[in-house]
PDB file of N, CA and C in Angstrom:
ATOM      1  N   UNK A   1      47.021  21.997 131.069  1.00  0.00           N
ATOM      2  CA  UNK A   1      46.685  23.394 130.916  1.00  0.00           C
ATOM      3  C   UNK A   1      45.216  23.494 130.487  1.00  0.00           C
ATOM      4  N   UNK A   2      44.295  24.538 131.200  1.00  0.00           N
ATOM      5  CA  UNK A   2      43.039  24.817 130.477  1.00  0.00           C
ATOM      6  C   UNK A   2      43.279  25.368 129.101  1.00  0.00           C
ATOM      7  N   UNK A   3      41.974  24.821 128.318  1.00  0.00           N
ATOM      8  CA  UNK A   3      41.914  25.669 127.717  1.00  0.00           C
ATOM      9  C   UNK A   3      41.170  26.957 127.670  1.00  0.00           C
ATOM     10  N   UNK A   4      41.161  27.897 126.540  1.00  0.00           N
ATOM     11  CA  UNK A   4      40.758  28.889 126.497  1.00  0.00           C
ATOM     12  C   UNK A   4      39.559  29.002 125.242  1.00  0.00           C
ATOM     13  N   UNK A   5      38.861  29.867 125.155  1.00  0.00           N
ATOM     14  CA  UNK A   5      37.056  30.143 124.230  1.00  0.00           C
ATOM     15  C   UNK A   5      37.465  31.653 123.396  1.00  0.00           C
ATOM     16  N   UNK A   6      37.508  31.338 122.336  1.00  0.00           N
ATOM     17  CA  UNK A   6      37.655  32.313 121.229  1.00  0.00           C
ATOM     18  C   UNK A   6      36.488  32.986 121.452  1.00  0.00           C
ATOM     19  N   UNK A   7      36.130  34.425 121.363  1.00  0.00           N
ATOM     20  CA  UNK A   7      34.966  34.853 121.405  1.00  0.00           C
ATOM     21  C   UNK A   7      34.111  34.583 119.802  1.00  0.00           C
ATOM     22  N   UNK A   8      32.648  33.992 120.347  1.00  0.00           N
ATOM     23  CA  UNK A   8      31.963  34.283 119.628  1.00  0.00           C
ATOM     24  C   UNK A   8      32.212  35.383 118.002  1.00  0.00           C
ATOM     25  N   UNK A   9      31.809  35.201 116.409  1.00  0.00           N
ATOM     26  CA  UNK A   9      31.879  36.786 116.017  1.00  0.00           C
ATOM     27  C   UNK A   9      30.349  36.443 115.118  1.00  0.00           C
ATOM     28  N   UNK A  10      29.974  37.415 115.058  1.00  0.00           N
ATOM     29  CA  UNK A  10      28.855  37.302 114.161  1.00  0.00           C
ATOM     30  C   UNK A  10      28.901  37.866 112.990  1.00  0.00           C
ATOM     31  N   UNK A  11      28.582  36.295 111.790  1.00  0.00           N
ATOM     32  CA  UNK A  11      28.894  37.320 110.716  1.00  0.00           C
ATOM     33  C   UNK A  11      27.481  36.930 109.813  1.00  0.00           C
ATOM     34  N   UNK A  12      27.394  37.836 108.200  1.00  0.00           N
ATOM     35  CA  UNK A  12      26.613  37.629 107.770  1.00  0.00           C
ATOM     36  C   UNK A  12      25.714  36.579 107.257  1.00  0.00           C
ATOM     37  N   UNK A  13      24.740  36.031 106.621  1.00  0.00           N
ATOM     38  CA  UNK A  13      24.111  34.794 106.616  1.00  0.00           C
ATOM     39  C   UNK A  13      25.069  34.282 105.441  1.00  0.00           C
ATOM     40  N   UNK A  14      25.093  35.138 104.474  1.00  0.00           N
ATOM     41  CA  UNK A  14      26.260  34.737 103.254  1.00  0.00           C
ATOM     42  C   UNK A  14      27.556  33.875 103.793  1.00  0.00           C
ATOM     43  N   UNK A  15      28.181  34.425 104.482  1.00  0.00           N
ATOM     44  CA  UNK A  15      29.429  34.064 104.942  1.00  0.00           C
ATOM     45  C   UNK A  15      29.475  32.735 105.504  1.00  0.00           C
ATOM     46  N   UNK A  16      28.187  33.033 106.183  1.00  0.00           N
ATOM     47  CA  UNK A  16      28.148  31.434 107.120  1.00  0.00           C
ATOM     48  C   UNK A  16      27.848  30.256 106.367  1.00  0.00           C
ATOM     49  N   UNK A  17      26.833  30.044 104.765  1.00  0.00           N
ATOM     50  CA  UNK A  17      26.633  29.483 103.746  1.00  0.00           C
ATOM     51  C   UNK A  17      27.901  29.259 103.272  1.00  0.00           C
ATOM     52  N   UNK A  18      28.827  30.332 102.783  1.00  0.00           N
ATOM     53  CA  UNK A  18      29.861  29.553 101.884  1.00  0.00           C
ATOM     54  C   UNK A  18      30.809  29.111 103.029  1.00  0.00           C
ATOM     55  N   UNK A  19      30.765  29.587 104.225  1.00  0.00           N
ATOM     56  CA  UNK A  19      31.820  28.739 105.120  1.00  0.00           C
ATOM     57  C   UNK A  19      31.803  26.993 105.258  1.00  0.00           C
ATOM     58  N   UNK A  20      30.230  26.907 105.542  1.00  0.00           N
ATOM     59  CA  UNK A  20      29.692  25.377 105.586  1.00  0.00           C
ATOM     60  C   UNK A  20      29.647  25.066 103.941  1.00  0.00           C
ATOM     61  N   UNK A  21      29.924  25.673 102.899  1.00  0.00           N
ATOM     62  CA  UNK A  21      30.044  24.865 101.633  1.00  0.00           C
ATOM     63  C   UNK A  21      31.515  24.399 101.318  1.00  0.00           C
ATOM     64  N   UNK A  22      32.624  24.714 102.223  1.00  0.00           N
ATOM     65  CA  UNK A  22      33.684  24.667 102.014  1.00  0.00           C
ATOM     66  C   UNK A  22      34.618  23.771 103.090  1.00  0.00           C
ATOM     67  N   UNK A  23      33.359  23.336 104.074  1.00  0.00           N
ATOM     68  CA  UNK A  23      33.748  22.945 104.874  1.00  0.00           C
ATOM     69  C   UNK A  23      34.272  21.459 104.744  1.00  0.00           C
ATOM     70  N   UNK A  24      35.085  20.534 104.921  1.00  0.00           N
ATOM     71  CA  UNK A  24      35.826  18.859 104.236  1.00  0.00           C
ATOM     72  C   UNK A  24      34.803  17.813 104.871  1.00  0.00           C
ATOM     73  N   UNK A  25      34.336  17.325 104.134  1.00  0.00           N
ATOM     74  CA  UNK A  25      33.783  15.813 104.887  1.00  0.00           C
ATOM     75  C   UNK A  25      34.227  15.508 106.109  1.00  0.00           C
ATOM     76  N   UNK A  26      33.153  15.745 107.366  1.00  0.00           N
ATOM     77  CA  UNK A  26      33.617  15.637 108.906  1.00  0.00           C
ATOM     78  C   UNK A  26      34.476  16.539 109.646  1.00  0.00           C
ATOM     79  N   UNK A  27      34.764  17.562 108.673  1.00  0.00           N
ATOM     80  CA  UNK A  27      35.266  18.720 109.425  1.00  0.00           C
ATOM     81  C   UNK A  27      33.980  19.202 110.113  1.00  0.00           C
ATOM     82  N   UNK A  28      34.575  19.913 111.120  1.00  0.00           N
ATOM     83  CA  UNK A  28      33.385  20.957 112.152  1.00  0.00           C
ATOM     84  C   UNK A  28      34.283  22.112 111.892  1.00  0.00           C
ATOM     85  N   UNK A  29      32.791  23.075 112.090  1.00  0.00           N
ATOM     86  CA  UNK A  29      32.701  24.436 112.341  1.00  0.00           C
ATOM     87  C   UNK A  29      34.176  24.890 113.442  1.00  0.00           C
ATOM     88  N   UNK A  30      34.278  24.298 114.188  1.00  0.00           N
ATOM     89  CA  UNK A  30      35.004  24.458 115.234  1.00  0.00           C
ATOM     90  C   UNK A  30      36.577  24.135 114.428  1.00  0.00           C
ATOM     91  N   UNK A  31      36.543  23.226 114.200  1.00  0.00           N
ATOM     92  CA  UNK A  31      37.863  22.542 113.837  1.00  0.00           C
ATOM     93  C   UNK A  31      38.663  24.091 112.668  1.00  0.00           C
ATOM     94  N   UNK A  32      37.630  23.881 111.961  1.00  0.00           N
ATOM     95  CA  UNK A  32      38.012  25.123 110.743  1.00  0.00           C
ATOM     96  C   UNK A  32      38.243  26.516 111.031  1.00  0.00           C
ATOM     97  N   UNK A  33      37.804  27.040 112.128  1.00  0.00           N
ATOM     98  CA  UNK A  33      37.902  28.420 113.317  1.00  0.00           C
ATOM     99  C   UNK A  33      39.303  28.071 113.538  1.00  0.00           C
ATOM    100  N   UNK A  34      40.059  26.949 114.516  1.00  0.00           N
ATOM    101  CA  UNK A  34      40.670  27.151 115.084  1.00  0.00           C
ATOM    102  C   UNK A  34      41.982  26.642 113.756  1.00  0.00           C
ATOM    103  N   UNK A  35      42.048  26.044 113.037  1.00  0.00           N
ATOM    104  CA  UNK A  35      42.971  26.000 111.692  1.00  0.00           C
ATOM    105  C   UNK A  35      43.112  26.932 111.436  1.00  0.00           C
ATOM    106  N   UNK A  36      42.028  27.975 111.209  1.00  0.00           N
ATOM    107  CA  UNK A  36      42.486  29.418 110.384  1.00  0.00           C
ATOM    108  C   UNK A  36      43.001  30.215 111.450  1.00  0.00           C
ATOM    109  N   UNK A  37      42.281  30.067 112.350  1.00  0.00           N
ATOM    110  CA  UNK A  37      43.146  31.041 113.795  1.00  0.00           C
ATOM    111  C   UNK A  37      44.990  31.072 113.638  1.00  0.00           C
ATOM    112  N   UNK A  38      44.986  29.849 113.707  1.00  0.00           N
ATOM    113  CA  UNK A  38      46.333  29.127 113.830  1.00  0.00           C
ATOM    114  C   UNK A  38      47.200  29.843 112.751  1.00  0.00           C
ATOM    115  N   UNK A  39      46.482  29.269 111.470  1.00  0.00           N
ATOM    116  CA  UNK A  39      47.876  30.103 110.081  1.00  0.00           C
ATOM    117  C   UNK A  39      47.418  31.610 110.533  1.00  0.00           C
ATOM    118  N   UNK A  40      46.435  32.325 110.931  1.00  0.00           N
ATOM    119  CA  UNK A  40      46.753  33.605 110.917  1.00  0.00           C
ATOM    120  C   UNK A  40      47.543  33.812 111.951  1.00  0.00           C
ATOM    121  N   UNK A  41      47.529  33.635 113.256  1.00  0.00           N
ATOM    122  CA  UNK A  41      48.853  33.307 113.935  1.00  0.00           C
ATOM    123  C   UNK A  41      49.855  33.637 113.425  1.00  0.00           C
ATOM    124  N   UNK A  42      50.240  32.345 112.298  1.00  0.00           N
ATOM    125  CA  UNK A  42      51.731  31.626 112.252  1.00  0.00           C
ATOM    126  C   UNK A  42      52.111  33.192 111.251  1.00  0.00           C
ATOM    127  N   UNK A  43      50.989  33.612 110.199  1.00  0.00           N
ATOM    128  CA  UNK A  43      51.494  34.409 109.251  1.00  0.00           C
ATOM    129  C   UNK A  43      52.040  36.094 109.787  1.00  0.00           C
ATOM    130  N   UNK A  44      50.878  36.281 111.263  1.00  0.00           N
ATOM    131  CA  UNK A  44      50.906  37.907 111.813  1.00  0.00           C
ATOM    132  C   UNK A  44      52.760  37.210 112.137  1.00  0.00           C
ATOM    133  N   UNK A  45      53.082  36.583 112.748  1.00  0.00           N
ATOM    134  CA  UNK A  45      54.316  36.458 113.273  1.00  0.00           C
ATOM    135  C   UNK A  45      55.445  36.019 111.818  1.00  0.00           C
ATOM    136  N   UNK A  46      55.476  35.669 110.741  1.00  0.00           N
ATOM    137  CA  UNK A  46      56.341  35.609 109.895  1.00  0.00           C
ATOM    138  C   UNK A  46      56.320  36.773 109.666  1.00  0.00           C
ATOM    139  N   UNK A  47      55.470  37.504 109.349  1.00  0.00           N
ATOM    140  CA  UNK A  47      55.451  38.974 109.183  1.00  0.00           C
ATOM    141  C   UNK A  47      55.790  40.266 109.888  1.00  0.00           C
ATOM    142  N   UNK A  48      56.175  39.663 111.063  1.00  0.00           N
ATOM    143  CA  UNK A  48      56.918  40.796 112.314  1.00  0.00           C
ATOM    144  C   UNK A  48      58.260  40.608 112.055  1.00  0.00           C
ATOM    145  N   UNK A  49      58.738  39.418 112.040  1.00  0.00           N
ATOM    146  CA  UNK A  49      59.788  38.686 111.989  1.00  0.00           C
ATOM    147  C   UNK A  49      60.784  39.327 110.931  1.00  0.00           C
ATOM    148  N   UNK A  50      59.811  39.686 109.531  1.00  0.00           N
ATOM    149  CA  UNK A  50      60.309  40.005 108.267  1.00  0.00           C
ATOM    150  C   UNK A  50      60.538  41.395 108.515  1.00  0.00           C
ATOM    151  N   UNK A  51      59.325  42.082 109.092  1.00  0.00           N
ATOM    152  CA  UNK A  51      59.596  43.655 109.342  1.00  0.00           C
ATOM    153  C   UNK A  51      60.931  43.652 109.968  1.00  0.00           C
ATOM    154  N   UNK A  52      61.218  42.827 111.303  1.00  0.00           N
ATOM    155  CA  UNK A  52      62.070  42.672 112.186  1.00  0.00           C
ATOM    156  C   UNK A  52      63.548  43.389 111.563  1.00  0.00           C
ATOM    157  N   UNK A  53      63.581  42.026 110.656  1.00  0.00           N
ATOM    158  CA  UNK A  53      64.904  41.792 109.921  1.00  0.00           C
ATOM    159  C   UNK A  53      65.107  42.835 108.828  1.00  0.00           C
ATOM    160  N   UNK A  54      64.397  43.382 108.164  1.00  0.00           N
ATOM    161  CA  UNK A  54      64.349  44.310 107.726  1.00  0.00           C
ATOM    162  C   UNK A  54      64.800  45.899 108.230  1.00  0.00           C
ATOM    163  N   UNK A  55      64.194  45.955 109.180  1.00  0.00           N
ATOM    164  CA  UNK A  55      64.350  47.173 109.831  1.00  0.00           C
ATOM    165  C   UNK A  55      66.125  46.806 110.432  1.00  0.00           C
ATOM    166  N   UNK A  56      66.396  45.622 110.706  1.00  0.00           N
ATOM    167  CA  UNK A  56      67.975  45.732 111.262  1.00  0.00           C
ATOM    168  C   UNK A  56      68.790  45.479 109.809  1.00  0.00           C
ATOM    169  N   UNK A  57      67.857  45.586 108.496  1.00  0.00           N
ATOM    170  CA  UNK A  57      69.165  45.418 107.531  1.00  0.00           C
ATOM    171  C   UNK A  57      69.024  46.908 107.278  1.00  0.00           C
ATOM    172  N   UNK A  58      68.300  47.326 107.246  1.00  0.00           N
ATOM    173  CA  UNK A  58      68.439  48.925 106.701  1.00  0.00           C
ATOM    174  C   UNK A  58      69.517  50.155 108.127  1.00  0.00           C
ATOM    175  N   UNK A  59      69.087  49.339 108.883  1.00  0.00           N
ATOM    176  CA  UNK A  59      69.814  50.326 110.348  1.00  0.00           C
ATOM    177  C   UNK A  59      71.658  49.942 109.659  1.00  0.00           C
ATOM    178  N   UNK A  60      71.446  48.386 109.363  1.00  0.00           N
ATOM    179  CA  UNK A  60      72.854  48.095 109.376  1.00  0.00           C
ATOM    180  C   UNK A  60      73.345  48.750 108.186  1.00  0.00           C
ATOM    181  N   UNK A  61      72.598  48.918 106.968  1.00  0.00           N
ATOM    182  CA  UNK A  61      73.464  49.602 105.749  1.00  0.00           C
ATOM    183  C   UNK A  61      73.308  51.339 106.216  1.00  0.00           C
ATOM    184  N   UNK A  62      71.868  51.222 106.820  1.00  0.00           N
ATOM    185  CA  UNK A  62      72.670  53.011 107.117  1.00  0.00           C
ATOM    186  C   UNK A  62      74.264  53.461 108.188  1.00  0.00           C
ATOM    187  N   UNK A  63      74.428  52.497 108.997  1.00  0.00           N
ATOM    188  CA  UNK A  63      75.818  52.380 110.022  1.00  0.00           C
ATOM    189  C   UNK A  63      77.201  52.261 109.146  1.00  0.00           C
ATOM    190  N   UNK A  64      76.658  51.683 108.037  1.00  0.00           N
ATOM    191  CA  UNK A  64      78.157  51.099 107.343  1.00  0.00           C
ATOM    192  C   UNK A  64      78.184  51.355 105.914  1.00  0.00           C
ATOM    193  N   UNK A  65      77.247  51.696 105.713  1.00  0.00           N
ATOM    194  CA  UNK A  65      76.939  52.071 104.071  1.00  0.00           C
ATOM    195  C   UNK A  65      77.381  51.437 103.151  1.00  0.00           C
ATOM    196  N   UNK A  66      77.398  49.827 103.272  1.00  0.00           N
ATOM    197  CA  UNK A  66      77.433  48.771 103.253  1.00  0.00           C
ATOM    198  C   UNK A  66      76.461  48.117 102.027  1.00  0.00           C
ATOM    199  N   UNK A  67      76.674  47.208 101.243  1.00  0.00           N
ATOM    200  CA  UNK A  67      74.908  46.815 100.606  1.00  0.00           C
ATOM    201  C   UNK A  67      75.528  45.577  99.881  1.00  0.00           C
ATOM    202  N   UNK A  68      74.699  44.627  99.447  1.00  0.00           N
ATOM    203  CA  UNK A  68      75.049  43.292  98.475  1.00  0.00           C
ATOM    204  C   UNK A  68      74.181  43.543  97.447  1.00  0.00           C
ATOM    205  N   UNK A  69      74.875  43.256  96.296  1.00  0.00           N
ATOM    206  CA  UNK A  69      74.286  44.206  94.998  1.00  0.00           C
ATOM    207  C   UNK A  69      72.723  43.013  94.494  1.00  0.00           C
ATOM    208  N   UNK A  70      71.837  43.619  94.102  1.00  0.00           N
ATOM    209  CA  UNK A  70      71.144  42.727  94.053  1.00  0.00           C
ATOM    210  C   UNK A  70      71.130  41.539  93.142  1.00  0.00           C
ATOM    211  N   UNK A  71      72.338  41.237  92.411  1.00  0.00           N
ATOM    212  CA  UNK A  71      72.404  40.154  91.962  1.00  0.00           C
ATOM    213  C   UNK A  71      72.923  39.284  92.132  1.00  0.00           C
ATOM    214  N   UNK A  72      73.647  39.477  93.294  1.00  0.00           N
ATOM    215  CA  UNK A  72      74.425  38.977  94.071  1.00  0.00           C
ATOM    216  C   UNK A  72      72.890  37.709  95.418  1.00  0.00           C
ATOM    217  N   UNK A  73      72.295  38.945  95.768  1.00  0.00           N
ATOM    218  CA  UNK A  73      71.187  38.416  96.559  1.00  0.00           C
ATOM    219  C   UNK A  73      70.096  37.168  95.749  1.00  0.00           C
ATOM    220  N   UNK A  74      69.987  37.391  94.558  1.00  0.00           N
ATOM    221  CA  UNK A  74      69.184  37.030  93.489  1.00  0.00           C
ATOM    222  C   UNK A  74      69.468  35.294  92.924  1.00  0.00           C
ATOM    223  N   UNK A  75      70.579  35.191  92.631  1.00  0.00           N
ATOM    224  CA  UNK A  75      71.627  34.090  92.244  1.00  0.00           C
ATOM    225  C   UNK A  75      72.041  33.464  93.560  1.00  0.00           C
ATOM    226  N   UNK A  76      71.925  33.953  94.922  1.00  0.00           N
ATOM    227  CA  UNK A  76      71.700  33.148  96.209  1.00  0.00           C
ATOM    228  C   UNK A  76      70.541  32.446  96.457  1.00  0.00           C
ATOM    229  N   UNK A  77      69.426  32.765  96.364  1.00  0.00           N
ATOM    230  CA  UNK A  77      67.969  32.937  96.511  1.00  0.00           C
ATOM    231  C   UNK A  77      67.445  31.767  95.287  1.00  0.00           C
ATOM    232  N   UNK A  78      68.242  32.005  94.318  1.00  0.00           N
ATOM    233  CA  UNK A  78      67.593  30.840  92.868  1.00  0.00           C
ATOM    234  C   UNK A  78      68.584  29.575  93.319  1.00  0.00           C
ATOM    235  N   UNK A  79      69.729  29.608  94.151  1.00  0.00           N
ATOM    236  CA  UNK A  79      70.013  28.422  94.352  1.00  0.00           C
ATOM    237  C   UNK A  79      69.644  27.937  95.178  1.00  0.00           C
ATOM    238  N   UNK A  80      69.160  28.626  96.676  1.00  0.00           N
ATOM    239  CA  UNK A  80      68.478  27.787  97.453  1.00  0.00           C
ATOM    240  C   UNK A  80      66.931  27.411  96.883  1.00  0.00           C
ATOM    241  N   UNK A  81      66.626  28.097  96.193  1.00  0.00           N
ATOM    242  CA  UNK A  81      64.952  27.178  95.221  1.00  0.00           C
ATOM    243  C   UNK A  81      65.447  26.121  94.888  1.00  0.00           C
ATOM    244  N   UNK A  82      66.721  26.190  93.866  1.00  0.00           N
ATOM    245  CA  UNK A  82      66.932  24.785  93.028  1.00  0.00           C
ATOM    246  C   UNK A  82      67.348  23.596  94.024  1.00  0.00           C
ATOM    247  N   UNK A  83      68.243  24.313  94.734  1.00  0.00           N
ATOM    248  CA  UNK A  83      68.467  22.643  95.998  1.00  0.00           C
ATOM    249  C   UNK A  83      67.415  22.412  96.457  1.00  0.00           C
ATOM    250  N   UNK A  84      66.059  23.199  96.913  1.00  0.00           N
ATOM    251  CA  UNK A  84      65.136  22.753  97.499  1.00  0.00           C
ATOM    252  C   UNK A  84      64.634  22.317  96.932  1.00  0.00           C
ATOM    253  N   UNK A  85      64.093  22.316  95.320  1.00  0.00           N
ATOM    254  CA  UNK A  85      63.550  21.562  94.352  1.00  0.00           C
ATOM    255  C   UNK A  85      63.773  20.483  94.092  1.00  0.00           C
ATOM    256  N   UNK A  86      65.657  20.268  94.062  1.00  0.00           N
ATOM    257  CA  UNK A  86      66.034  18.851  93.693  1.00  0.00           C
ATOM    258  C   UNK A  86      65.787  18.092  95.126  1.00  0.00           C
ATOM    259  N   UNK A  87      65.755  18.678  96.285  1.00  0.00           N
ATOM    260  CA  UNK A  87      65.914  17.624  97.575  1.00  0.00           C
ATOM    261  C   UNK A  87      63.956  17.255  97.565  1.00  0.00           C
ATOM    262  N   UNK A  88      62.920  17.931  96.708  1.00  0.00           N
ATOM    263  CA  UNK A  88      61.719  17.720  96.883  1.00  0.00           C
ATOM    264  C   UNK A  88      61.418  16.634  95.877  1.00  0.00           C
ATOM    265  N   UNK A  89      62.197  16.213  94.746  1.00  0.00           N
ATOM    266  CA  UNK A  89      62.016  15.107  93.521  1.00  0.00           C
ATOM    267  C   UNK A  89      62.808  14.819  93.818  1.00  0.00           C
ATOM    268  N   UNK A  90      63.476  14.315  95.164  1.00  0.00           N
ATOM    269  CA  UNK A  90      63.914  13.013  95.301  1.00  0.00           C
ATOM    270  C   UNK A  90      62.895  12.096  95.524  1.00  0.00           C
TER     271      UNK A  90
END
């Protein structure tokens, strides 16, 4: 597959200073464009995703008038942290 050329953006002289002060030993200009491209990517789309699901939990409690009390949601949510914690200090 070709690839494709991000357009050009022009930004201030400031910006471009602390960009290259932040930049990793042997990183390029280029490399660091297309990293941040990427998580902003990954984040615009976790964030549709969330609206997504959202918008079908509220359709679904308005259909059924329905709801899980929030401590119920809360005490789900702290146990999947803690298993994920203990499976990370293994």
């Amino acid at each position: 597959m070709k690839t494709a050329v991000i357009p050009q953006v022009r930004v201030e002289p400031e910006l471009r200073a602390d960009l290259d002060s932040v930049l990793l030993p042997g990183e390029t200009l280029t490399e660091f464009v297309e990293a941040s491209v990427r998580r902003a990517v990954e984040f615009r789309r976790v964030q549709t995703d969330f609206a997504a699901r959202c918008d079908a939990s509220l359709a679904a409690y308005e259909r059924t008038r329905v709801s899980i009390p929030s401590d119920v949601v809360l005490s789900k949510l702290e146990a999947k942290v803690a298993a994920r914690v203990k499976q990370l200090r293994k």
